[in-house]
Protein backbone atom coordinates (compact mmCIF):
# COMPACT_ATOMS: atom_id res chain seq x y z
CA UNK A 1 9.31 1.31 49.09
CA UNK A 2 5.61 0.02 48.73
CA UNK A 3 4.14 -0.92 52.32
CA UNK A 4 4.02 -4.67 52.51
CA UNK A 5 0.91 -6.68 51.07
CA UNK A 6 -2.50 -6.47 52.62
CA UNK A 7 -1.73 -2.15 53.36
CA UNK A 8 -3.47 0.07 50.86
CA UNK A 9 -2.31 3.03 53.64
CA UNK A 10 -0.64 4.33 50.64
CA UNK A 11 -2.72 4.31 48.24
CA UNK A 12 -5.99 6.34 47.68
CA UNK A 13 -7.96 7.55 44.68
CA UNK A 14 -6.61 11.07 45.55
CA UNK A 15 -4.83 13.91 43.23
CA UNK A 16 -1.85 12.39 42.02
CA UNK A 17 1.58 12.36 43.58
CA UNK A 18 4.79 11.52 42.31
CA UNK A 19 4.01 8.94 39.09
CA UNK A 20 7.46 8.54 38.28
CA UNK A 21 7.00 4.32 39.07
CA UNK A 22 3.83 2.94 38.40
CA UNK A 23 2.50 -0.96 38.59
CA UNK A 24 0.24 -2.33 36.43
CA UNK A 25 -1.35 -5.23 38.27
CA UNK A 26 -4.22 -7.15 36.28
CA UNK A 27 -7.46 -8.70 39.02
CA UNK A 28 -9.48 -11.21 38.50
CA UNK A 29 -12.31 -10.20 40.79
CA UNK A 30 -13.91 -13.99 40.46
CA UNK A 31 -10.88 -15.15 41.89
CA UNK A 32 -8.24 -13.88 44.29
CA UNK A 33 -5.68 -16.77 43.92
CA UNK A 34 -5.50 -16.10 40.39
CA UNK A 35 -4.90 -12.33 40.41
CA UNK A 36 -1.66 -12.67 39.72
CA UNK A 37 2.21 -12.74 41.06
CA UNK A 38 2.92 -13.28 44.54
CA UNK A 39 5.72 -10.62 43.70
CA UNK A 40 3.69 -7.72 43.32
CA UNK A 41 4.56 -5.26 45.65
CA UNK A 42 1.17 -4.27 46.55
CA UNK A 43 -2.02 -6.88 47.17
CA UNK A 44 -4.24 -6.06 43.67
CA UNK A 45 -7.41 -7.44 45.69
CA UNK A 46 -7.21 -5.53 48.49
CA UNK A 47 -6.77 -2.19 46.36
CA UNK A 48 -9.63 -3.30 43.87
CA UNK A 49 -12.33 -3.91 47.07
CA UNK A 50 -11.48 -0.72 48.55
CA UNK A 51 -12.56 0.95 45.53
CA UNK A 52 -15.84 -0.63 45.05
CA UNK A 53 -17.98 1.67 46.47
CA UNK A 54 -20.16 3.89 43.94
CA UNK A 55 -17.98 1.51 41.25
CA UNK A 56 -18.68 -2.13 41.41
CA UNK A 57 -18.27 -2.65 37.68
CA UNK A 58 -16.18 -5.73 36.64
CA UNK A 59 -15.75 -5.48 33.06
CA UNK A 60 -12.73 -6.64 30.98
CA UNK A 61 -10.77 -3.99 31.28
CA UNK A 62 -12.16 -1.55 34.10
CA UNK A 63 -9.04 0.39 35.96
CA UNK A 64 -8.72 1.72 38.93
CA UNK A 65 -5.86 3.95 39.61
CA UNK A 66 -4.31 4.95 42.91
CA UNK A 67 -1.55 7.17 43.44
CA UNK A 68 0.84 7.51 46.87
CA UNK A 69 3.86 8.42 48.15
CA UNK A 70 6.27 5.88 46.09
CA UNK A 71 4.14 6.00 42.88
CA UNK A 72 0.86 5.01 41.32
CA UNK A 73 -0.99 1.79 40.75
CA UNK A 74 -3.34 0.59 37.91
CA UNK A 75 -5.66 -2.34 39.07
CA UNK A 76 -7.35 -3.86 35.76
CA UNK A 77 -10.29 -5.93 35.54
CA UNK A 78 -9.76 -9.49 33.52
CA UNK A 79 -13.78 -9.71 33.90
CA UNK A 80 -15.70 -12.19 36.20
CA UNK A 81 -15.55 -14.91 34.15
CA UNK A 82 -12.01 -15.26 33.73
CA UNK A 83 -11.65 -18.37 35.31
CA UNK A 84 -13.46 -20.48 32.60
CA UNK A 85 -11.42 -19.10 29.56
CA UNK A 86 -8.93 -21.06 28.04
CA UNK A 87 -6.57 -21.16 25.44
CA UNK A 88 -6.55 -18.53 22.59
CA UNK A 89 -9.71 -16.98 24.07
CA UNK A 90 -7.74 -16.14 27.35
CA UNK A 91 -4.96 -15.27 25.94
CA UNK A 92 -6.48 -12.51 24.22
CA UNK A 93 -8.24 -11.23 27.74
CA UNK A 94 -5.07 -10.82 29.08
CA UNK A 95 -4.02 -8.51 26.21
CA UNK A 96 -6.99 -6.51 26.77
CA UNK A 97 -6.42 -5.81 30.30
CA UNK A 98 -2.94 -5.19 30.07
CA UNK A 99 -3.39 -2.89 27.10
CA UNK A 100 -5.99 -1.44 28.70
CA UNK A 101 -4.36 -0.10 31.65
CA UNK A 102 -1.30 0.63 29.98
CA UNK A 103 -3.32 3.28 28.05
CA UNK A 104 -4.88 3.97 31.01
CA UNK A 105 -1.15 5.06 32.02
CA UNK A 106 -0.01 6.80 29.15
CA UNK A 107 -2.69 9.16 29.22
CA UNK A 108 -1.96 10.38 32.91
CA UNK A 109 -1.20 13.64 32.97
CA UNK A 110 2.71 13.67 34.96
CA UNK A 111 5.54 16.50 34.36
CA UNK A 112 7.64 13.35 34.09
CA UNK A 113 8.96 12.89 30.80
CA UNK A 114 9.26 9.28 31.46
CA UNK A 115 7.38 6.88 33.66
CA UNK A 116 8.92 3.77 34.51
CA UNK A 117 6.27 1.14 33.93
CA UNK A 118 6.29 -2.40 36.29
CA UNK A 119 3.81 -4.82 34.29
CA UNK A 120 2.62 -8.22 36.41
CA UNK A 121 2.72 -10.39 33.42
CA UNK A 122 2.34 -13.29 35.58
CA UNK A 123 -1.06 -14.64 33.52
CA UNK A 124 0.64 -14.67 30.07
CA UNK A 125 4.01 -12.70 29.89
CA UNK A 126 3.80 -13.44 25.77
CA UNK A 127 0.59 -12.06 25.45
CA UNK A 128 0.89 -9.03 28.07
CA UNK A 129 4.26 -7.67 26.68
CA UNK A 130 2.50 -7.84 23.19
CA UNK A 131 -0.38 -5.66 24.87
CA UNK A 132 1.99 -3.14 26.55
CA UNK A 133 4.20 -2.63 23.78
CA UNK A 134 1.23 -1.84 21.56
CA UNK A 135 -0.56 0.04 23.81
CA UNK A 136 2.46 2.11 24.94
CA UNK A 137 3.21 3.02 20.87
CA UNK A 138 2.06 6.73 19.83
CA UNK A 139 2.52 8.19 15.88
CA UNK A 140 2.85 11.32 15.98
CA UNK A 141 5.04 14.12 14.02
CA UNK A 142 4.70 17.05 16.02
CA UNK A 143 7.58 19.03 17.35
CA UNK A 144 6.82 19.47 20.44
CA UNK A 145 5.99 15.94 21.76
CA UNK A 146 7.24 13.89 19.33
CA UNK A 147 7.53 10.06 20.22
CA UNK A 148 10.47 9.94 18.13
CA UNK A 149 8.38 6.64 16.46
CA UNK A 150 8.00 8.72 13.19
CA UNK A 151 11.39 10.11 13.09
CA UNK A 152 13.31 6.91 13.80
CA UNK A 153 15.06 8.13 16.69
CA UNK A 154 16.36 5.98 19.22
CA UNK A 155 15.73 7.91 22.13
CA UNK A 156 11.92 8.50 22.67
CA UNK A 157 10.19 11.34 24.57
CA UNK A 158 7.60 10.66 26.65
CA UNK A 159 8.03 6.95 26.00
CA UNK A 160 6.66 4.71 28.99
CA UNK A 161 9.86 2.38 29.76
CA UNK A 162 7.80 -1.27 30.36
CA UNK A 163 9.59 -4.26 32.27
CA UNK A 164 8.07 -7.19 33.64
CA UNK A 165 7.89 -7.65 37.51
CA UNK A 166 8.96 -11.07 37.13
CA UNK A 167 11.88 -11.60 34.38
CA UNK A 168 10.67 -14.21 31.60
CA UNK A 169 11.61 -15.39 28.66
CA UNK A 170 8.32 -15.41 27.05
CA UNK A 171 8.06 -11.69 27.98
CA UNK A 172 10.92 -10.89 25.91
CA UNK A 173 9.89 -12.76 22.66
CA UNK A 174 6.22 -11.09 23.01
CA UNK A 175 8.24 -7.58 22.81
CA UNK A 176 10.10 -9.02 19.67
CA UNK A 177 7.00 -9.69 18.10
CA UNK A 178 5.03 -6.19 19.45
CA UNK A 179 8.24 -3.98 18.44
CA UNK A 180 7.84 -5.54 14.69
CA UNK A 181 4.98 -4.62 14.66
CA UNK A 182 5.44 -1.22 16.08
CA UNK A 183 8.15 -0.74 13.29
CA UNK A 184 5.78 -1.84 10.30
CA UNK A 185 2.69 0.89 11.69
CA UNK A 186 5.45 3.25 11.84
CA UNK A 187 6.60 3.05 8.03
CA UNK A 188 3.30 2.51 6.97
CA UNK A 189 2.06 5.92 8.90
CA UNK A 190 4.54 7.66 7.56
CA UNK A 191 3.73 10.44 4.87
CA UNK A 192 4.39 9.92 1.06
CA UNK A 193 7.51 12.60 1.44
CA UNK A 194 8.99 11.30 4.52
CA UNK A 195 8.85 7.63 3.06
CA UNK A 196 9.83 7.41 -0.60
CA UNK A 197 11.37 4.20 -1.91
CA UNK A 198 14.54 5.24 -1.49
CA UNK A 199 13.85 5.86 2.02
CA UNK A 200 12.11 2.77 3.00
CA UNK A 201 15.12 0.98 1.79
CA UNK A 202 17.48 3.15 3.53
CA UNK A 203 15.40 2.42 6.92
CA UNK A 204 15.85 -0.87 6.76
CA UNK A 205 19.11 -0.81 5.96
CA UNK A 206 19.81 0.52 8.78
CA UNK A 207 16.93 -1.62 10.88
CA UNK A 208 18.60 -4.97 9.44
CA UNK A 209 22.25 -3.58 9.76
CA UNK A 210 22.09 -4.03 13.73
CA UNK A 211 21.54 -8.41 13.41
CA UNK A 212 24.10 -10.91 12.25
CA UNK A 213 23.03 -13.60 9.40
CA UNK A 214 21.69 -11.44 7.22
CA UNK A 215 22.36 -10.15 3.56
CA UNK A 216 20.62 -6.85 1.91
CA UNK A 217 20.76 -5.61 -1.33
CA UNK A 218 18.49 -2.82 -2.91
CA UNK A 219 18.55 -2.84 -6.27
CA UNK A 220 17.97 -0.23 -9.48
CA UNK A 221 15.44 0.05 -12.29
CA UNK A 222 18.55 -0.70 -14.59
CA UNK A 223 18.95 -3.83 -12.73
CA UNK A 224 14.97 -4.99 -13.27
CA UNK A 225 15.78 -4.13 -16.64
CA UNK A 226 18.29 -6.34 -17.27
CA UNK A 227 15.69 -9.19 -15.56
CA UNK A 228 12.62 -8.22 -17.80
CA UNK A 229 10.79 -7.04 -14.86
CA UNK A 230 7.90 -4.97 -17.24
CA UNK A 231 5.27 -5.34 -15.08
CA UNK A 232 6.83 -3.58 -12.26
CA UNK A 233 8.48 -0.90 -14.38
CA UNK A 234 5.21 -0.10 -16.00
CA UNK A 235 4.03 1.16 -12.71
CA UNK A 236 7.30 3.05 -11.69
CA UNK A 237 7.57 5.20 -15.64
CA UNK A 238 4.91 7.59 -13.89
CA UNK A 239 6.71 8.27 -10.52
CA UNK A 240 10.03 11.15 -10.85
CA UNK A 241 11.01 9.20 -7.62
CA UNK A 242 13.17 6.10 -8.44
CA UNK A 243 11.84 3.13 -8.04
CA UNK A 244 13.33 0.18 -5.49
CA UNK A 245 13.50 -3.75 -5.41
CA UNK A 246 14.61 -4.80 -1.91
CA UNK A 247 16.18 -8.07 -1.72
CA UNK A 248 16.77 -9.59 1.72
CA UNK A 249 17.81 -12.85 3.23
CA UNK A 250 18.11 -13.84 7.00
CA UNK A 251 20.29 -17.09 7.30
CA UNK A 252 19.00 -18.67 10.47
CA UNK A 253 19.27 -22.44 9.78
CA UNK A 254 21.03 -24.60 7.59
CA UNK A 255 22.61 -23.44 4.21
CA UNK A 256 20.59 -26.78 2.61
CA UNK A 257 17.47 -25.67 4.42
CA UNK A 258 14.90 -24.86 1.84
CA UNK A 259 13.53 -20.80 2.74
CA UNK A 260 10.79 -19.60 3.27
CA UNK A 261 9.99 -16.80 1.29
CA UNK A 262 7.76 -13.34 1.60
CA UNK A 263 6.97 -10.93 -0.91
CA UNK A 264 5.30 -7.36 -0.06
CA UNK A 265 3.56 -4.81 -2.20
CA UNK A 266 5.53 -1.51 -1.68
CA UNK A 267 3.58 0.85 -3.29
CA UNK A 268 4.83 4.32 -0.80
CA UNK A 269 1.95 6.60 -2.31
CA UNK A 270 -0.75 5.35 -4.69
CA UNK A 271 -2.40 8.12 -6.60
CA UNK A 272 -4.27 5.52 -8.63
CA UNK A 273 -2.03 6.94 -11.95
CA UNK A 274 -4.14 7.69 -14.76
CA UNK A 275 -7.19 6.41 -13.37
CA UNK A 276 -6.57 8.80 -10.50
CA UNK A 277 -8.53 7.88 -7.28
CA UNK A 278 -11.07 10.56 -6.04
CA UNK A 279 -9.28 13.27 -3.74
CA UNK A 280 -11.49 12.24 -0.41
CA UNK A 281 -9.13 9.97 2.34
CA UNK A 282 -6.40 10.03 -0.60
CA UNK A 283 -3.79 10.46 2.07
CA UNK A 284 -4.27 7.15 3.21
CA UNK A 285 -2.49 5.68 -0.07
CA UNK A 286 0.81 6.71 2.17
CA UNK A 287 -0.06 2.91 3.27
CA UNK A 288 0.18 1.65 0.22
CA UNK A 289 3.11 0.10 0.80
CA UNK A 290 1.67 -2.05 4.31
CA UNK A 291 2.32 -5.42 2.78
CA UNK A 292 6.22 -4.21 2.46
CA UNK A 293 6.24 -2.97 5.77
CA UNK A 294 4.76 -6.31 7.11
CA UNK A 295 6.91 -8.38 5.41
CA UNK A 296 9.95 -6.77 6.51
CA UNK A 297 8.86 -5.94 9.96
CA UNK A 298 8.30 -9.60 10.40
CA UNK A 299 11.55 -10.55 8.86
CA UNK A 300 12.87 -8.45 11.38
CA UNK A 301 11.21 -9.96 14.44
CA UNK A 302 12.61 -13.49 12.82
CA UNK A 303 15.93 -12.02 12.67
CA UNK A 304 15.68 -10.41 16.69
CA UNK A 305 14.43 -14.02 17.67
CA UNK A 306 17.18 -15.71 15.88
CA UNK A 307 15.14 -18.46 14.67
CA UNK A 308 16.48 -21.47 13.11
CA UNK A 309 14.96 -21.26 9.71
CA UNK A 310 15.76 -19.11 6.52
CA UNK A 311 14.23 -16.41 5.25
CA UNK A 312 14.09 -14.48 2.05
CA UNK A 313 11.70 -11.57 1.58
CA UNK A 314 11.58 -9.34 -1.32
CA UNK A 315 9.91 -5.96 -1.99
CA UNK A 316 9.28 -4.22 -5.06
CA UNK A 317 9.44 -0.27 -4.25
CA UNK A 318 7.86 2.35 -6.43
CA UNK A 319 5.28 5.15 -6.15
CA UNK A 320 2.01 5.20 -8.53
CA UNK A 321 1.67 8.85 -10.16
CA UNK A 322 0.01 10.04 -13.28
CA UNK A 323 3.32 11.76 -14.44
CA UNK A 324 3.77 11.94 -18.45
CA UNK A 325 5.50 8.63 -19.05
CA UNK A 326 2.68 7.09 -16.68
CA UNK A 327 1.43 4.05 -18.01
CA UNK A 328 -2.17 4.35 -19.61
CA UNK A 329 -5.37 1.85 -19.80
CA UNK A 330 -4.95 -0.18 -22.65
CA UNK A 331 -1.27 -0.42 -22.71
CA UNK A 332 -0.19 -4.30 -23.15
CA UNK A 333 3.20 -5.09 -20.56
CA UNK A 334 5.17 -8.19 -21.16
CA UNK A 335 6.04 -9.37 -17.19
CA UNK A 336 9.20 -11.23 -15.91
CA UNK A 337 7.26 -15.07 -16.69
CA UNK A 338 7.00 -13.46 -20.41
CA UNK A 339 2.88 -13.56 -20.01
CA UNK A 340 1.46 -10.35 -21.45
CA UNK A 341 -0.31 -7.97 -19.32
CA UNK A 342 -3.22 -5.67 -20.19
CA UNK A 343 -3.60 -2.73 -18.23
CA UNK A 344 -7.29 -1.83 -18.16
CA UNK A 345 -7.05 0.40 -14.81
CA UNK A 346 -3.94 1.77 -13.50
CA UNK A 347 -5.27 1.82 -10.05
CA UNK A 348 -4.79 -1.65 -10.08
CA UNK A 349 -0.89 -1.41 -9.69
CA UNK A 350 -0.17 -3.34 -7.13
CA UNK A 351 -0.53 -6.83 -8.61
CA UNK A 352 1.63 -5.78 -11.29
CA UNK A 353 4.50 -5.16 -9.36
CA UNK A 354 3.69 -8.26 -7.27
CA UNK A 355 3.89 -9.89 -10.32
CA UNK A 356 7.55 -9.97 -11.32
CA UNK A 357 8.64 -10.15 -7.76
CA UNK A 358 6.30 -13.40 -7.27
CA UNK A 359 8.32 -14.94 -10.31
CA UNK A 360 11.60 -13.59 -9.19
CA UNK A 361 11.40 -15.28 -5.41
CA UNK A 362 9.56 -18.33 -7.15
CA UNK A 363 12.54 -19.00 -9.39
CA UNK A 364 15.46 -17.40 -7.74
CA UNK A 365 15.45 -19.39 -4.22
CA UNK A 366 12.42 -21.56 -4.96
CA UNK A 367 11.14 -21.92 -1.36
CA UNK A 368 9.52 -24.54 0.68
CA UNK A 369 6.37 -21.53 1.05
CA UNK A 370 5.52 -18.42 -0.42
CA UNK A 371 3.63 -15.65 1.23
CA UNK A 372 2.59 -11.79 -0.19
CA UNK A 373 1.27 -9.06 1.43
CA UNK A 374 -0.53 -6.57 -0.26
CA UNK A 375 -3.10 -4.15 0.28
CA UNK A 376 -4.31 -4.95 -3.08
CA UNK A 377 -8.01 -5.00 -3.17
CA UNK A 378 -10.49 -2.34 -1.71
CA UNK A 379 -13.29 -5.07 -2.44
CA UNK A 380 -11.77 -7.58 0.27
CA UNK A 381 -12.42 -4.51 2.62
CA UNK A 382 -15.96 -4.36 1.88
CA UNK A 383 -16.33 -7.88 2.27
CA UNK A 384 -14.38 -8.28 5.63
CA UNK A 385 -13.84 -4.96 6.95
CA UNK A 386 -10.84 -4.33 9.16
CA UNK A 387 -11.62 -7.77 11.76
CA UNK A 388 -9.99 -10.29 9.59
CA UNK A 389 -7.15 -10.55 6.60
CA UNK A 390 -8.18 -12.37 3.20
CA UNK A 391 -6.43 -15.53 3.30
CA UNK A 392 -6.18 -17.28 -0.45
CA UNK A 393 -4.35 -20.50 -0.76
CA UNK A 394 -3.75 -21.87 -4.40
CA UNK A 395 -6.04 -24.96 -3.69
CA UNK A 396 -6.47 -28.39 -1.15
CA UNK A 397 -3.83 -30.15 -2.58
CA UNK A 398 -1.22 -27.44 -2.40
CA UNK A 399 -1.46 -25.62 0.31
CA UNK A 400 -3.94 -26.75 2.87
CA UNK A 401 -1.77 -27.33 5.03
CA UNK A 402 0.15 -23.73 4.93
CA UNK A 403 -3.67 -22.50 5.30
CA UNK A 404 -4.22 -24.62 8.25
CA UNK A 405 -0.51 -23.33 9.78
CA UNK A 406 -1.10 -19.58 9.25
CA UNK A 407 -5.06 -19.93 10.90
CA UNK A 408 -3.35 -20.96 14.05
CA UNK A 409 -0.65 -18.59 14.32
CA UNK A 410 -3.46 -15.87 13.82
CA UNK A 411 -5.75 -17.17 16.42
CA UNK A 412 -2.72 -17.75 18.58
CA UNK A 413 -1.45 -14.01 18.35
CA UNK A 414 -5.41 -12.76 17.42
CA UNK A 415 -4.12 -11.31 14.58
CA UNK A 416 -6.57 -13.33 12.76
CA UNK A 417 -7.33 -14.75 8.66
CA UNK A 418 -10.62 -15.52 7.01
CA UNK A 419 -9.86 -18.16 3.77
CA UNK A 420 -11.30 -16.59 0.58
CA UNK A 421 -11.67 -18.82 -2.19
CA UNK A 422 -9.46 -19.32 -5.18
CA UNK A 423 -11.37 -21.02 -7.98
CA UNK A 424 -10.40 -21.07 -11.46
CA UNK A 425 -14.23 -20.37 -12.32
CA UNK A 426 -13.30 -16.77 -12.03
CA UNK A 427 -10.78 -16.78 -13.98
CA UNK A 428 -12.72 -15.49 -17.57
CA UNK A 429 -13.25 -12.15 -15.52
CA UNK A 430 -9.19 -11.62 -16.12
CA UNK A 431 -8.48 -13.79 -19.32
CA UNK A 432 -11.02 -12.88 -21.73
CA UNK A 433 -8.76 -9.59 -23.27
CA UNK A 434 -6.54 -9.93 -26.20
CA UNK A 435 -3.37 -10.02 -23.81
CA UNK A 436 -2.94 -13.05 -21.46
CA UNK A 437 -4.17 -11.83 -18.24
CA UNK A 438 -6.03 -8.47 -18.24
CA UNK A 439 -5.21 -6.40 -14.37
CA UNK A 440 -8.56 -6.28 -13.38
CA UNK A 441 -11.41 -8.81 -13.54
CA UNK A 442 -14.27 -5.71 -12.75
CA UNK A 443 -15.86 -5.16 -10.04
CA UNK A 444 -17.49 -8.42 -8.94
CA UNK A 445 -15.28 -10.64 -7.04
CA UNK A 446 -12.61 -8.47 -7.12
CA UNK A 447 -10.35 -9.84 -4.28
CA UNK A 448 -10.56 -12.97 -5.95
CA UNK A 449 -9.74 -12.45 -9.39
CA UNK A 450 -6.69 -10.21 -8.31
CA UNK A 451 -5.22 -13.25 -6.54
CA UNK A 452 -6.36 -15.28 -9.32
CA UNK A 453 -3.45 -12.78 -11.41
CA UNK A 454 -0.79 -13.54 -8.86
CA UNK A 455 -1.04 -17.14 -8.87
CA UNK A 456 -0.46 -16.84 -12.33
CA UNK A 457 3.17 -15.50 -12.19
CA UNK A 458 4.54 -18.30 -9.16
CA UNK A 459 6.90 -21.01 -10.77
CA UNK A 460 6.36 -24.45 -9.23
CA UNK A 461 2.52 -23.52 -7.61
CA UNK A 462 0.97 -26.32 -9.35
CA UNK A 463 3.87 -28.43 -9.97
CA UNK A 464 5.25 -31.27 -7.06
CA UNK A 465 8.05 -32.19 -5.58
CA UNK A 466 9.32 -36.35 -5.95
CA UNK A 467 7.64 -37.25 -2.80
CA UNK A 468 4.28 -35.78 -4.01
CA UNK A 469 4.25 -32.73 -1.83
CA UNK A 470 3.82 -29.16 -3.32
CA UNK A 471 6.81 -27.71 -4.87
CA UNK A 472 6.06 -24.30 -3.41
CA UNK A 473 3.07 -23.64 -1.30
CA UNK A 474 1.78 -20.08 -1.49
CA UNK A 475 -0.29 -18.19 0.21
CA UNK A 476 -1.68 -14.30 -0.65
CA UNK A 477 -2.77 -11.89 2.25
CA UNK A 478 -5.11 -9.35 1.66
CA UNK A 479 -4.67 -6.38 3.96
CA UNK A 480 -6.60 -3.86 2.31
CA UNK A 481 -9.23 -3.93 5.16
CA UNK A 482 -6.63 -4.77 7.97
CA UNK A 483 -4.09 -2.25 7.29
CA UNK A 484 -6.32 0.37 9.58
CA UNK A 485 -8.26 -0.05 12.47
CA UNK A 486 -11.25 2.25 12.36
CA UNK A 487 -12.43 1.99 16.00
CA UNK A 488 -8.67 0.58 17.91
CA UNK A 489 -9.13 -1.69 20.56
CA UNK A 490 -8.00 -2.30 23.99
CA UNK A 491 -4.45 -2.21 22.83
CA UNK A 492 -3.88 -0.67 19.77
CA UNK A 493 -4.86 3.09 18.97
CA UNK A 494 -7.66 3.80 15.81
CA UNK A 495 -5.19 4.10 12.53
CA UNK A 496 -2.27 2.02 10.56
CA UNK A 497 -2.46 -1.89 12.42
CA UNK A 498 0.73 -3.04 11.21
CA UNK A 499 -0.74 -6.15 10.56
CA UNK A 500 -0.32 -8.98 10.01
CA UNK A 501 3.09 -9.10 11.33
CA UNK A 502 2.83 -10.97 14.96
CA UNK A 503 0.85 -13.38 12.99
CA UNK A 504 3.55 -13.84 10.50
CA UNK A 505 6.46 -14.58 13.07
CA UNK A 506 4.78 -16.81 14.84
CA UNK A 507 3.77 -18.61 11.71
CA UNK A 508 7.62 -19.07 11.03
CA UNK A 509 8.15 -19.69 14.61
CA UNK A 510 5.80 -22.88 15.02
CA UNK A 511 7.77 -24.23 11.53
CA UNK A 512 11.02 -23.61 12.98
CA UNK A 513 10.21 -25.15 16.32
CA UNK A 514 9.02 -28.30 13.65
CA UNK A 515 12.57 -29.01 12.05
């Protein structure tokens, strides 16, 4: 047991003892009465003073580590000026610290396989289990440390085990929404070989099989067939691997409860087809299929929450290869809607098979609100890098509001949108060809004019409802930039994000909680 409060006896920035238990207590050096829970089995302000000396820094996220006789302590800085954040602003300090030491943890060296991590959660158990289930995660493939994350094992190596000091319900939901995420940077970090579409709709098969309320079907290019879905087979006649559609509904609130309804690219590996992309970072086109991932991942962490609200997300599967069937520039494609399609650049793929999935959930279960995913556009990375998500909305009247909702649940979980705009004054960049709508508007405003395309293939966008209100508000997410974080952050490694998942289910948590 640790000595009672007050006694650092035990504790001294020595060589490490036994680290089989360690506590990860966040300070606010500004303010002693609000450095936490009383339940902490150390005091975190008497440990942080008797480390000053030589170290006086107080930055967001400093740690100090001390080990004794019944374990090791991490004491992490929430910065001076804690005190006078609020809201949103705090909440994200919190996630820094706590992410911050629990890296801080997972990179001690131990010859314990597993350390048994106590987190005082006490300032925001949401927002620190988020942190320390983010921070905790580690891709990796090799043999001989494998994290079993890229194998989809349930038994871990080398995992840090996290529980809260103090039990809380808010603690457990923030792990819902952290593990979702966890599962969507998995599959989207996962090579083009390991994650086909078959696969990716096996996983989550088995991911969904393990919650009640929920129906799955994967379905067959004979079956898009039969539904006129050209736009998405044109991108699938290259590929030798069969192509998917995914087809899943969670049933968490009444049957007469309009859905709502999310659509993801799944693109598993994007060679660009016949306009084949240059060979330099190619390998990241395994995350081609990110808006999938997302989408499901978040449909997941719905379905773990059990949230009263329905759900229907659908994913079109397929790989983008220059094989000998592969479609070529110039081709004309008749989609699902019955608009034609000119293919001027195969590269642009995924808004095809967006396309005929769009119209299918548009028509099919005609949903209160309609969101995609997609890493669709390299342009929205150059314009917004990997910091935000392109937000487009079809316009004021529709979907303002559904704007307004998923802003908040970004800023709420930081897992934040920037609103692009959708104006029909691009719209002679993609309907100037001899064919409807041509798949790429060039290279100016090329976010844009790609969600331009998709609006053009959602039944009931512009149309209203008796009382006046949309008939289905949509929304497109951009997450070329986001998909990858260049630089990490205090709680998430450099690599695939998994974003914007949190963002999503807490989106569809704030509408539940309105019913």
């Amino acid at each position: 047991m640790f000595l009672p409060r007050h006694s650092t006896r035990l504790f001294r920035a020595v060589e490490a003892g036994p680290k089989s238990t360690v506590y990860v207590l966040p300070i606010d050096p500004g303010s002693v009465a609000s450095s936490g829970s009383q339940n902490a089995p150390v005091d975190a302000s008497a440990l942080w003073a008797s480390a000053l000396v030589g170290n006086k820094s107080t930055k967001v996220g400093t740690n100090r580590i001390f080990y004794g006789e019944n374990g090791t302590v991490v004491v992490s800085s929430v910065g001076d000026k804690f005190g006078q954040k609020t809201g949103n602003v705090r909440r994200e300090l919190v996630r820094k610290v706590v992410g911050s030491a629990v890296k801080a943890v997972k990179n001690l060296e131990s010859s314990e396989l597993d350390l048994s991590v106590h987190v005082d959660a006490s300032l925001d158990p949401h927002a620190s289990a988020v942190a320390a289930h983010l921070a905790r995660y580690k891709f990796t493939l090799k043999t001989d440390k494998s994290s079993g994350y890229g194998l989809g094992s349930d038994t871990r190596p080398n995992e840090l085990m996290l529980s809260p000091i103090e039990q809380s319900t808010d603690w457990f939901v923030g792990v819902a929404y952290a593990e979702a995420q966890n599962l969507a940077r998995t599959l989207t970090d996962l090579p083009g070989n390991m994650m086909t579409p078959t696969i990716f709709a096996e996983r989550l098969q088995v991911e969904f099989s393990k919650h009640p309320n929920i129906s799955f079907s994967v379905h067959d290019t004979k079956w898009a067939q039969q539904r006129d879905m050209n736009a998405f087979l044109s991108v699938a006649k290259g590929a030798t691997e069969p192509a998917k559609f995914v087809e899943i509904e969670y049933h968490g609130g009444q049957p007469e409860d309009k859905p709502i309804a999310f659509v993801g690219k799944g693109v598993t590996f994007d060679s660009g087809g016949i306009s084949i992309k240059p060979a330099a970072n190619m390998k990241l086109m395994r995350g081609d299929m990110g808006g999938a991932a997302a989408v499901a991942a978040a449909t997941l962490g719905i379905a773990q929450l059990k949230l009263p609200i329905n759900v229907v997300t659908i994913i079109p599967l397929t790989e983008n290869m220059p094989g000998p069937s592969a479609m070529k520039p110039g081709d004309v494609v008749y989609a699902m809607n019955g608009k034609s399609v000119e293919i001027d650049n195969t590269d642009a793929e995924g808004r095809l098979i967006l396309a005929d999935a769009l119209y299918y959930a548009s028509t099919v279960y005609r949903p209160q609100s309609l969101i995609d995913v997609a890493t669709l556009t390299g342009a929205i990375d150059v314009a917004l890098g990997d910091v935000f998500t392109g937000a487009y909305t079809a316009n004021e009247q529709n979907s303002d509001e559904l704007w307004k909702e998923l802003h908040a649940a970004g800023e709420a979980e930081h897992d934040r949108f920037w609103r692009m705009p959708l104006d029909s004054a691009y719209s002679p960049q993609i309907t100037s060809s001899n064919a409807d709508l041509c798949n790429t508007g060039g290279r100016s405003a090329g976010s844009c004019t790609a969600a331009l395309f998709l609006k053009s293939f959602i039944d009931g966008v512009e149309a209203k409802a008796d009382d006046g209100s949309p008939a289905i508000r949509w929304a497109h997410l951009d997450i070329a930039g986001s998909m990858q974080s260049t630089h990490g952050s205090h709680y998430q490694d450099k690599g695939m994000t998994g974003r914007p998942v949190r963002a999503l289910i807490e989106w569809a948590n704030r509408l539940a909680k309105r019913k």
